[in-house]
C-alpha atoms as a PDB file:
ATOM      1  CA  UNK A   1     103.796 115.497  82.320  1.00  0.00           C
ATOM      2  CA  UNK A   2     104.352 112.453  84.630  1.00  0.00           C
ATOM      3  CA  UNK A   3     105.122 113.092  88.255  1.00  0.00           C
ATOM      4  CA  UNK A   4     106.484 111.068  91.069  1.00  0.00           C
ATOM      5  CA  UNK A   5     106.732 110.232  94.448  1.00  0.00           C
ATOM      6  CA  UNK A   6     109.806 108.776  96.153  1.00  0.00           C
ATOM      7  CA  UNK A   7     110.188 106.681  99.854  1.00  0.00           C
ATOM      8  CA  UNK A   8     113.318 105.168 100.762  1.00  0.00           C
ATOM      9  CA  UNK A   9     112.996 101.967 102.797  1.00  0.00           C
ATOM     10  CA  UNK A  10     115.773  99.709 104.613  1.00  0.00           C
ATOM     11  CA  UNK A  11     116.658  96.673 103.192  1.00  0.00           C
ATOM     12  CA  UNK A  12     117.342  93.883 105.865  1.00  0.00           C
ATOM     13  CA  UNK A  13     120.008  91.294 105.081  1.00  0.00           C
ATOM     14  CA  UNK A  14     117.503  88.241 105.584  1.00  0.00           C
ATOM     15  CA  UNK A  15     114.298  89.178 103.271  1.00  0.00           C
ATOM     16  CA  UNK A  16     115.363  91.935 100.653  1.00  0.00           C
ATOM     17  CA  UNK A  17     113.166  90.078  98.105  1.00  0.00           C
ATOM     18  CA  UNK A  18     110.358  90.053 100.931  1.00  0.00           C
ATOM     19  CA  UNK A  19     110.270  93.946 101.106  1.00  0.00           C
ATOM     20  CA  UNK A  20     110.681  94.643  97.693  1.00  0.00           C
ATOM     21  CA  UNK A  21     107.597  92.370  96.431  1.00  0.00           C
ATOM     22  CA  UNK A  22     105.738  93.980  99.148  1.00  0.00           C
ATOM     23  CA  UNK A  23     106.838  97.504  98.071  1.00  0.00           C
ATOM     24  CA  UNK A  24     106.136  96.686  94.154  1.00  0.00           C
ATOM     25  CA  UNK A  25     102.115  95.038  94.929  1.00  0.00           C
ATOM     26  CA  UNK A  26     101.578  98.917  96.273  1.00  0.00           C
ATOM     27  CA  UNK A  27     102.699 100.127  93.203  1.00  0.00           C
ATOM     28  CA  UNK A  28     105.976 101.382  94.032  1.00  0.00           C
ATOM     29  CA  UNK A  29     109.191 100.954  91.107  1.00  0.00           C
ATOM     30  CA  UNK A  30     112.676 100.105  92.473  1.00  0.00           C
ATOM     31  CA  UNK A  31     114.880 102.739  91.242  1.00  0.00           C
ATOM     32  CA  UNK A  32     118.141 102.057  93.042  1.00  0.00           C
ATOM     33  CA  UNK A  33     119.762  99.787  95.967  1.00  0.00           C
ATOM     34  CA  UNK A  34     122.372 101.716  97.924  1.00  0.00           C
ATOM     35  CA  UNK A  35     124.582  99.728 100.095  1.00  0.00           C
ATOM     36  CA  UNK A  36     126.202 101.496 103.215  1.00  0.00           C
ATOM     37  CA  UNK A  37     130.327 101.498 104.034  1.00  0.00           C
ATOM     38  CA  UNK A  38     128.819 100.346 107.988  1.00  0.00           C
ATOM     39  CA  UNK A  39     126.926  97.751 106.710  1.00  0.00           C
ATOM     40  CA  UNK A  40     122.870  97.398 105.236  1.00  0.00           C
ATOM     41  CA  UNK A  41     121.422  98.797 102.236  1.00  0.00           C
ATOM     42  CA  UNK A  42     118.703 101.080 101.479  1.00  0.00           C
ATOM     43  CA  UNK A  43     116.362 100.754  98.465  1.00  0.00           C
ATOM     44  CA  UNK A  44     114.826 104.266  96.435  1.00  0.00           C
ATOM     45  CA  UNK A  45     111.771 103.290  95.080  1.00  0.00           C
ATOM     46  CA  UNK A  46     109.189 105.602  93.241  1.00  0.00           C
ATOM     47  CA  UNK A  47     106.111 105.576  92.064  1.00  0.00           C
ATOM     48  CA  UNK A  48     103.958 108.019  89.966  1.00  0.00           C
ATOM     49  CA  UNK A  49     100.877 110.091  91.545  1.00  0.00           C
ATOM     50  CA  UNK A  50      97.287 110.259  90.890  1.00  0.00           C
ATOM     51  CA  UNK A  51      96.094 113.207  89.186  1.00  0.00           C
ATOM     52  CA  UNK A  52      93.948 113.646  92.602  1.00  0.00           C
ATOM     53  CA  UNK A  53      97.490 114.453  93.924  1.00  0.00           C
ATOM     54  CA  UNK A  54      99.241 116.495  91.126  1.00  0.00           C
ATOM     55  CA  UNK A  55      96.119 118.886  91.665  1.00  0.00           C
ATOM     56  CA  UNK A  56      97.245 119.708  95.188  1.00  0.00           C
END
């Protein structure tokens, strides 16, 4: 069975794309982008875990 880990990261307005690439070279998976009534977005990302880790 697969298992996964999840970090939510800001999104600034300037260099989404920036974040995201940097995000998806360390093997994390954009899930969803959630923008924010104030203002900004926030993206979920995931990514699944080492077998190392399910072990723990």
């Amino acid at each position: 069975m697969q298992q996964w880990e999840y970090f939510i990261t800001p999104l600034p307005v300037h260099t989404p794309g920036v974040i995201l690439n940097n995000w998806g070279k360390k093997g994390w998976e954009l899930v969803q982008i959630v923008q924010h009534e104030q203002g900004g977005s926030v993206a979920y990302m995931k990514r699944q875990l080492d077998a190392e880790a399910v072990d723990e």
